[in-house]
C-alpha atoms as a PDB file:
ATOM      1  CA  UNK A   1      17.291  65.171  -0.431  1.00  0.00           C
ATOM      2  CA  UNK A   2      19.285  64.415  -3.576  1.00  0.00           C
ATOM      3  CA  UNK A   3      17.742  66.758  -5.568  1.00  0.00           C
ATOM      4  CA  UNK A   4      17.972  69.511  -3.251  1.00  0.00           C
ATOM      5  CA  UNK A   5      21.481  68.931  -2.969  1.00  0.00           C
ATOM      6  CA  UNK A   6      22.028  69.083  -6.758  1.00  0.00           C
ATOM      7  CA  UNK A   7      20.186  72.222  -6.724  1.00  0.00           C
ATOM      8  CA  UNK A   8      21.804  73.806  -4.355  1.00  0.00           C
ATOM      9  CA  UNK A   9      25.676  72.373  -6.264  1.00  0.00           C
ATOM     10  CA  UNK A  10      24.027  73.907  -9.434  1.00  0.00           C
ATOM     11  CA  UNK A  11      23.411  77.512  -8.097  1.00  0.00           C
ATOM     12  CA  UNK A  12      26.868  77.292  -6.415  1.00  0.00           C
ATOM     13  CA  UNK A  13      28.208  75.910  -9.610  1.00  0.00           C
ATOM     14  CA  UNK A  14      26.933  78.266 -11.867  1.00  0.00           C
ATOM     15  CA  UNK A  15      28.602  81.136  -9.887  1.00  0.00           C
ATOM     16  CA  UNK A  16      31.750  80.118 -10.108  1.00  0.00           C
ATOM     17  CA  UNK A  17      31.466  79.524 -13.610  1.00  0.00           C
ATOM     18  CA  UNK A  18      30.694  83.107 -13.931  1.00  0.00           C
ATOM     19  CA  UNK A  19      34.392  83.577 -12.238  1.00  0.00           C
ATOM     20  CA  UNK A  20      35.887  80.728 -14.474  1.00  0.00           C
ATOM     21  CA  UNK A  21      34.816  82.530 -17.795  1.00  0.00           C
ATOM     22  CA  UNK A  22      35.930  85.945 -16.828  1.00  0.00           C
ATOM     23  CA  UNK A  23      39.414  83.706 -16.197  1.00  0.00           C
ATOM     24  CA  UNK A  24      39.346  81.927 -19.439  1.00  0.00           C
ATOM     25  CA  UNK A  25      38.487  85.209 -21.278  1.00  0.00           C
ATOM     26  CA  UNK A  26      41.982  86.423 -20.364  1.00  0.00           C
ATOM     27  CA  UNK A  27      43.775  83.573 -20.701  1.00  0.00           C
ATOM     28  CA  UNK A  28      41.977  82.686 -24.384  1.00  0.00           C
ATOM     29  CA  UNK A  29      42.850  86.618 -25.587  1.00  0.00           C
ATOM     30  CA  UNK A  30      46.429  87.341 -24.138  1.00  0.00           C
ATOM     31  CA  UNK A  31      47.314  83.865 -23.191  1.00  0.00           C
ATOM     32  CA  UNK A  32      48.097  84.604 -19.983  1.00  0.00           C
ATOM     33  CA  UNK A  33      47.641  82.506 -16.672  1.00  0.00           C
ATOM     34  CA  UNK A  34      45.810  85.010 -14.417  1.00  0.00           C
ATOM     35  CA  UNK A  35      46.564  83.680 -10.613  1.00  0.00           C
ATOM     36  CA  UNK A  36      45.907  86.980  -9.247  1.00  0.00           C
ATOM     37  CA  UNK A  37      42.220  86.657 -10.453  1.00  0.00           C
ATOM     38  CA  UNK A  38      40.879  84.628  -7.330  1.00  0.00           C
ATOM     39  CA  UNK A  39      42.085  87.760  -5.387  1.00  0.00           C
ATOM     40  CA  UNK A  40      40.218  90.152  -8.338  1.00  0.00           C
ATOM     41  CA  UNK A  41      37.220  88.060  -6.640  1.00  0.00           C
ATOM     42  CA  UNK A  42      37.986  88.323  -3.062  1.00  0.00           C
ATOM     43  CA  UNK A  43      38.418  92.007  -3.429  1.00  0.00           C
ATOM     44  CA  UNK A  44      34.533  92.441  -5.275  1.00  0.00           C
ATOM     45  CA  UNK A  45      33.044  90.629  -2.508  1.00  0.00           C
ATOM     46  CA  UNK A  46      34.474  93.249   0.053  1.00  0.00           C
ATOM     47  CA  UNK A  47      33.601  96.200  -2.279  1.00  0.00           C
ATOM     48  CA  UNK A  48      30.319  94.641  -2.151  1.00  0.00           C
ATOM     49  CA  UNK A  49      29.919  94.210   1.135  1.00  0.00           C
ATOM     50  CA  UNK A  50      31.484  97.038   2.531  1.00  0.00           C
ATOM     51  CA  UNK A  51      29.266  99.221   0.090  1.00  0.00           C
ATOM     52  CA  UNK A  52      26.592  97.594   2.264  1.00  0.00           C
ATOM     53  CA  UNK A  53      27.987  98.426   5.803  1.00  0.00           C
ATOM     54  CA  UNK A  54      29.070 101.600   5.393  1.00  0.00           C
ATOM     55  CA  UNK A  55      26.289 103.244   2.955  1.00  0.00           C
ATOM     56  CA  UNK A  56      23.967 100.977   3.422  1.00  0.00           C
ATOM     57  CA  UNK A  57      22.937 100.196  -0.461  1.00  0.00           C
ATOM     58  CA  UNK A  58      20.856  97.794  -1.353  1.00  0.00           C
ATOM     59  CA  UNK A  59      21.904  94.710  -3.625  1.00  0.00           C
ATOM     60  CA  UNK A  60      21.491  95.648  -6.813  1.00  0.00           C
ATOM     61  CA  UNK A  61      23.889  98.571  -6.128  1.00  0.00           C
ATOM     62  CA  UNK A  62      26.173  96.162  -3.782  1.00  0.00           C
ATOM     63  CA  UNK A  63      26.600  94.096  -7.154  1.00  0.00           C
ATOM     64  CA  UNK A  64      27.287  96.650  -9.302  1.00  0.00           C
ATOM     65  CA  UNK A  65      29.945  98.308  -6.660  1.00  0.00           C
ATOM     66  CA  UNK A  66      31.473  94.502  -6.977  1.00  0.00           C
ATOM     67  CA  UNK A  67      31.869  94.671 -10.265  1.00  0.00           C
ATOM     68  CA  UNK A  68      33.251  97.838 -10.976  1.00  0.00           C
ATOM     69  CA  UNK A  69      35.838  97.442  -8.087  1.00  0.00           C
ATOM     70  CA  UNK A  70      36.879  93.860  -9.530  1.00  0.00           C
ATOM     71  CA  UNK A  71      36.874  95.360 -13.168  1.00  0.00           C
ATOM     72  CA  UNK A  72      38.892  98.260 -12.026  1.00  0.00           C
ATOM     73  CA  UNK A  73      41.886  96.116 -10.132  1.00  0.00           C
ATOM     74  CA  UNK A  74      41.778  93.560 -12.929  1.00  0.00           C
ATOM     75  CA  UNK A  75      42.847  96.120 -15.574  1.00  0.00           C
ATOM     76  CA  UNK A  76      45.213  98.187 -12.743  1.00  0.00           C
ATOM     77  CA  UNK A  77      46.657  94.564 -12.667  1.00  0.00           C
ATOM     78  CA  UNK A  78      47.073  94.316 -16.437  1.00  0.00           C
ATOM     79  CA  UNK A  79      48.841  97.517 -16.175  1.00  0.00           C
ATOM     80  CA  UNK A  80      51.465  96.885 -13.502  1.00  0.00           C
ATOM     81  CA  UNK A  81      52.079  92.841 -13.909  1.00  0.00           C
ATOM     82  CA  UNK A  82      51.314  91.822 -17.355  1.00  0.00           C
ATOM     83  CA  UNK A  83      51.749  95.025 -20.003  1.00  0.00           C
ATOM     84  CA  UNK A  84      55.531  95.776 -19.287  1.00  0.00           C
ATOM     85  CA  UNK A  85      55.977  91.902 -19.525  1.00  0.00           C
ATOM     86  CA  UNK A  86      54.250  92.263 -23.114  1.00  0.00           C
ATOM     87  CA  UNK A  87      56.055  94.710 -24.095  1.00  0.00           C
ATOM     88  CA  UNK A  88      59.693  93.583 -23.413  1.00  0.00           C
ATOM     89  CA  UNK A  89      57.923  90.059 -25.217  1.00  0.00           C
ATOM     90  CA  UNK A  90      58.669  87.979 -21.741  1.00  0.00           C
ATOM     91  CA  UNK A  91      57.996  84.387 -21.789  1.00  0.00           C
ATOM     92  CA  UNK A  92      53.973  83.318 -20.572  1.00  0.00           C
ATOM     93  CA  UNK A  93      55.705  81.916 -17.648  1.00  0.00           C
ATOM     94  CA  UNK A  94      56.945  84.968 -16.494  1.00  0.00           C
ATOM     95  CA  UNK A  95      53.523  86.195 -16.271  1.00  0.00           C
ATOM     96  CA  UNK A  96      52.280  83.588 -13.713  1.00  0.00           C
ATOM     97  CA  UNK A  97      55.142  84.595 -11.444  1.00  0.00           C
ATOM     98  CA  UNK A  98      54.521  88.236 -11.665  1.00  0.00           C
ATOM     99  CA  UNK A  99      50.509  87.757 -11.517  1.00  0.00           C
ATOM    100  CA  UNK A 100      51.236  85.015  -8.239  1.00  0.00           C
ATOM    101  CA  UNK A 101      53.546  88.521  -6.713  1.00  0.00           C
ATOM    102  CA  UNK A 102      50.671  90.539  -7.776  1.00  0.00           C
ATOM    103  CA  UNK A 103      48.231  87.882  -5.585  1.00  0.00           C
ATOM    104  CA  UNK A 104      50.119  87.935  -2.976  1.00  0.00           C
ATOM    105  CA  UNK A 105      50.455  91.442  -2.735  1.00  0.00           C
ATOM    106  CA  UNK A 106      46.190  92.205  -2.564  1.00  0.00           C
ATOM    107  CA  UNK A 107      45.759  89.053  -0.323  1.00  0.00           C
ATOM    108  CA  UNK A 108      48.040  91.108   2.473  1.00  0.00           C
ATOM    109  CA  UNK A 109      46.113  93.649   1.697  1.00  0.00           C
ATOM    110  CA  UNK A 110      42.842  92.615   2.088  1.00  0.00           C
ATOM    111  CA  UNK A 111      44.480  90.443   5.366  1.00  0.00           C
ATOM    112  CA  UNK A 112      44.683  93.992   7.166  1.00  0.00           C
ATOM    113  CA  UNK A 113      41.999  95.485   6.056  1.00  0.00           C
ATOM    114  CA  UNK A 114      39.505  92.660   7.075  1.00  0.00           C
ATOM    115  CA  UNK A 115      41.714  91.971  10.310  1.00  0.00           C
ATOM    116  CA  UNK A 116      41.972  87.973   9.554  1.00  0.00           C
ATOM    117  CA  UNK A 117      38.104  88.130  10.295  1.00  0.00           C
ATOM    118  CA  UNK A 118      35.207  87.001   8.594  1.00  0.00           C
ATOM    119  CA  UNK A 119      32.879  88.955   7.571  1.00  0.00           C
ATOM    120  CA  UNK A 120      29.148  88.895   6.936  1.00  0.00           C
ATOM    121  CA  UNK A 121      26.459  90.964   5.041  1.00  0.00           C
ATOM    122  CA  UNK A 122      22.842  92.114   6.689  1.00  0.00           C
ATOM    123  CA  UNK A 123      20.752  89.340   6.704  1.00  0.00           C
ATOM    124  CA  UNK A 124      18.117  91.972   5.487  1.00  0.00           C
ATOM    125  CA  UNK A 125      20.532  92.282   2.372  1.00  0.00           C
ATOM    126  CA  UNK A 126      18.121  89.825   0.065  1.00  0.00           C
ATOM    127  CA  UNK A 127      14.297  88.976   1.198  1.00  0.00           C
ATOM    128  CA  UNK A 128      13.852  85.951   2.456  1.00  0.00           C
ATOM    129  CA  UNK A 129      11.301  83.816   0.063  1.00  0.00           C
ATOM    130  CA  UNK A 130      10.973  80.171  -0.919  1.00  0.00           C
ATOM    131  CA  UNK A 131       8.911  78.437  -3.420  1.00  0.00           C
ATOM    132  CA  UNK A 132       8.356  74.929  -3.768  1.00  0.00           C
ATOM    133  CA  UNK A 133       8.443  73.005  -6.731  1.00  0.00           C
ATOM    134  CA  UNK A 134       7.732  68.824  -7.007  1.00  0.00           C
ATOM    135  CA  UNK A 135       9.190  68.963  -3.578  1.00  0.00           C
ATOM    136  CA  UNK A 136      11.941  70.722  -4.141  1.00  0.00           C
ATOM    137  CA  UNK A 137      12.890  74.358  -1.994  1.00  0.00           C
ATOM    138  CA  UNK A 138      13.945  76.796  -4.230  1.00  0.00           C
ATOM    139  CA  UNK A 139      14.366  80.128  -2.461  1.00  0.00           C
ATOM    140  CA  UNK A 140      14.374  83.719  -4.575  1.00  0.00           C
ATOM    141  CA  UNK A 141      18.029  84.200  -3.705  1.00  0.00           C
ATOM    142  CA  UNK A 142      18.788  81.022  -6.240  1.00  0.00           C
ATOM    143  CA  UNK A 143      16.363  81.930  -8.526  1.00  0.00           C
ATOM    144  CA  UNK A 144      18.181  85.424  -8.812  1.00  0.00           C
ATOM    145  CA  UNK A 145      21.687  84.264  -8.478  1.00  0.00           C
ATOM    146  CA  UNK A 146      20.747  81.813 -12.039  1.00  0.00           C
ATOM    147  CA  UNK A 147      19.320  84.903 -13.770  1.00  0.00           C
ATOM    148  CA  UNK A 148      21.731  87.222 -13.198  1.00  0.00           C
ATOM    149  CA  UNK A 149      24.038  84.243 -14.323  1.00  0.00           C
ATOM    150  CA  UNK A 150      22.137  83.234 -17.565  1.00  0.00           C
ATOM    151  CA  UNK A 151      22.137  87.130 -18.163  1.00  0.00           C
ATOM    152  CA  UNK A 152      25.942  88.268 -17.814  1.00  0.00           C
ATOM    153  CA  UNK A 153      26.612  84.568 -19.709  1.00  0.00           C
ATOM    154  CA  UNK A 154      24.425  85.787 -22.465  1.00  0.00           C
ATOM    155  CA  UNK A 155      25.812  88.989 -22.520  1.00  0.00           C
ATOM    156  CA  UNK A 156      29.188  88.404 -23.259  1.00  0.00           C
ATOM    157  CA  UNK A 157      28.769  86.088 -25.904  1.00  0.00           C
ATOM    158  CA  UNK A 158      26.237  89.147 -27.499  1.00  0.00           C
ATOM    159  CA  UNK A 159      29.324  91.277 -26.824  1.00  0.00           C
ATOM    160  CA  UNK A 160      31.844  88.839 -28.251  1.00  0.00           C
ATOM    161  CA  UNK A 161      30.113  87.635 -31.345  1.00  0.00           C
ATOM    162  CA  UNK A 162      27.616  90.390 -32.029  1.00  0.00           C
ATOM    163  CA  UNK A 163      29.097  93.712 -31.501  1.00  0.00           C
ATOM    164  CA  UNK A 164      32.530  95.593 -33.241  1.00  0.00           C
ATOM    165  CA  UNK A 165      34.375  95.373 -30.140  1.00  0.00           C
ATOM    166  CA  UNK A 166      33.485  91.616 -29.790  1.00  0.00           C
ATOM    167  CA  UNK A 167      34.823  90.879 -33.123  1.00  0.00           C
ATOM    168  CA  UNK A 168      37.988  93.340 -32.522  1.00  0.00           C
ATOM    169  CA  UNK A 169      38.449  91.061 -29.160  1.00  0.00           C
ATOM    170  CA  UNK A 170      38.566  87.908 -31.626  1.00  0.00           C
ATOM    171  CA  UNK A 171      40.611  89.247 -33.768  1.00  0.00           C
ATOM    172  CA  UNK A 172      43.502  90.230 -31.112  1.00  0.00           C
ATOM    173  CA  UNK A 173      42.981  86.773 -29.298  1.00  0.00           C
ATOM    174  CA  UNK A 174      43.816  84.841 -33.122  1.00  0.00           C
ATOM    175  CA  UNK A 175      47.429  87.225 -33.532  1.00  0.00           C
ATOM    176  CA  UNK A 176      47.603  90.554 -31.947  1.00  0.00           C
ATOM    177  CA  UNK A 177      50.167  91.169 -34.533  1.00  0.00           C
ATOM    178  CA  UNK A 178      47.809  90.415 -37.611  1.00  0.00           C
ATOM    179  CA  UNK A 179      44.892  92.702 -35.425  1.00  0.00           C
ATOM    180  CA  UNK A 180      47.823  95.624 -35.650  1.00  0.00           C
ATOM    181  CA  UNK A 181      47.746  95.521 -39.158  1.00  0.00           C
ATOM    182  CA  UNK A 182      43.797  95.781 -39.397  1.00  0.00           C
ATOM    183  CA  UNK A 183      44.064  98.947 -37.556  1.00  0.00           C
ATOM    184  CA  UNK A 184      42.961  97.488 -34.212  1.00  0.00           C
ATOM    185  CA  UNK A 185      44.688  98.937 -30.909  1.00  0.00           C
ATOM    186  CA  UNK A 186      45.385  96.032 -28.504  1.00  0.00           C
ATOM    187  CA  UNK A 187      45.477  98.626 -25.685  1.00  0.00           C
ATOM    188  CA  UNK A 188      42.041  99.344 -26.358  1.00  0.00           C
ATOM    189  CA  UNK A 189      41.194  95.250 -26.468  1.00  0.00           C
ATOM    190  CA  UNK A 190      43.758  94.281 -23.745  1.00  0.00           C
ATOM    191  CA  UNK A 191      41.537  97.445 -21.479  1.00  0.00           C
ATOM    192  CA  UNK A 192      38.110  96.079 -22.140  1.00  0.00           C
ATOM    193  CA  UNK A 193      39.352  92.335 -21.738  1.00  0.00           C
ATOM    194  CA  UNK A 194      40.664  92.343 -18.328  1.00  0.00           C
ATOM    195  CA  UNK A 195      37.697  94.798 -17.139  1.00  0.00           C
ATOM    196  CA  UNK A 196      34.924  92.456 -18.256  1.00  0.00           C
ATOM    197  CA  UNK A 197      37.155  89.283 -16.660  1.00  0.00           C
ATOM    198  CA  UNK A 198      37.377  91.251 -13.428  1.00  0.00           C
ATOM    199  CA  UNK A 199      33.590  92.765 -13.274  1.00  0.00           C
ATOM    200  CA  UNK A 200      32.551  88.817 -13.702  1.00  0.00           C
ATOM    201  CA  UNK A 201      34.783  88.102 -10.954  1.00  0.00           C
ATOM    202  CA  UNK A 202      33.502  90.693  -8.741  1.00  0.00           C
ATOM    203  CA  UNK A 203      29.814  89.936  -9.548  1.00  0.00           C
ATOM    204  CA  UNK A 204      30.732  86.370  -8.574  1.00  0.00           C
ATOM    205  CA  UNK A 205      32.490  87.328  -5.418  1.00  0.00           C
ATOM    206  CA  UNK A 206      29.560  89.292  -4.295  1.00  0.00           C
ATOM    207  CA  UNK A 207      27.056  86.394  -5.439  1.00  0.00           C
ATOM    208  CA  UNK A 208      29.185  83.981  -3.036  1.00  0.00           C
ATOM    209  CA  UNK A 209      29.089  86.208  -0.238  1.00  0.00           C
ATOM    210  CA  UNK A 210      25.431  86.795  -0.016  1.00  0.00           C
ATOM    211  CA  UNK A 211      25.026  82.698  -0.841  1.00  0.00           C
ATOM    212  CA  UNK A 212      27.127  81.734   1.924  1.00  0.00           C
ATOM    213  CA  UNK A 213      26.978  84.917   4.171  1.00  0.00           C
ATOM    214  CA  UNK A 214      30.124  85.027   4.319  1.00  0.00           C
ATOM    215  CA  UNK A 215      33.744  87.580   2.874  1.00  0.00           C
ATOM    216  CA  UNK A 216      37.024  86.728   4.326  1.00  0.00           C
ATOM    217  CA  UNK A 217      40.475  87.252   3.115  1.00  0.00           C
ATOM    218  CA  UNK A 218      41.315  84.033   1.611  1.00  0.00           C
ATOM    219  CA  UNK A 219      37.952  83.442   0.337  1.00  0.00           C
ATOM    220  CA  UNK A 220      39.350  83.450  -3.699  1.00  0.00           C
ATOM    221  CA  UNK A 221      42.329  81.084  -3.183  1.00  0.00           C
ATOM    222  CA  UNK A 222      41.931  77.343  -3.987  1.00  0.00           C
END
């Protein structure tokens, strides 16, 4: 029964460390306290699941919906709460306040839209297998959920330490003013930072949904 439970914490686990890197990406390049990122979350696992109910997709298409909705609102975000902050040169704090508006703002949002209610995908959405293993019940929802983990974890550090981009997002997260000089455009960066952070959240929000059948409102606050 212990094991099983610490499977089970690790699958669960390892999704929301999918949504904690996409937050520590931002905050590591533009130092910036994202609070509006557990809504960037909330708001994949809708896309996701209302991709489902209303076109009926299946879940590879559900994820990627996710993720393009949470990468899209993460750098509309960027736009409206943190880039006219960065350019006046406001104080970090002045970023949590605007992102914490910002959360507030989506989480109303999302409030009507849902209706307060909770929400659940098909339960034909994912087949229904399990294997067993020394005992243990390990279905092929959790052996997904850890691959499609271990891949996007993989991927972005390919991305960040293997690829021109990856080096140019370095380079801006050391001194954006030093990256200026080396002919890198922090727009560019700042664009690609805050989509990959949000497509990571959305994946994750979808991932949580499906695990726990479940998409409601305040499902990305603490």
């Amino acid at each position: 029964m212990l094991m099983q439970q610490l499977l089970n914490g690790i699958v669960v686990g390892s999704v929301y460390g999918l949504f904690a890197l996409g937050f520590t990406l931002i905050f590591g390049v533009n130092h910036i306290m994202n609070m509006a990122h557990g809504t960037v979350f909330m708001w994949g696992a809708f896309a996701g699941l209302y991709s489902v109910l209303i076109f009926d997709v299946p879940f590879p298409v559900a994820l990627l919906i996710g993720a393009l909705a949470g990468g899209l609102l993460s750098v509309v975000l960027d736009w409206t709460a943190f880039r006219p902050l960065r350019k006046q040169g406001a104080p970090e704090f002045s970023s949590i306040v605007s992102s914490i508006g910002a959360s507030l703002i989506l989480l109303s949002l999302a409030q009507q839209l849902s209706a307060t209610r909770v929400m659940r995908f098909p339960f034909d959405i994912f087949p229904i297998m399990a294997f067993n293993f020394f005992g243990l019940r390990i279905t092929l929802m959790q052996l997904v959920i850890i691959g499609i983990v271990c891949l996007m974890v993989v991927g972005l550090l390919f991305y960040l330490y293997r690829t021109k981009y990856g080096r140019q997002i370095r380079a801006v997260a050391f001194s954006e003013q030093t990256s200026k000089l080396l002919g890198i455009n922090p727009f560019v960066i700042n664009f690609q930072v805050f989509f990959i952070s949000g497509a990571l959240a959305g994946i994750a929000g979808v991932l949580i949904g499906i695990v726990f059948n479940s998409v409601q409102f305040m499902m990305g606050e603490p």
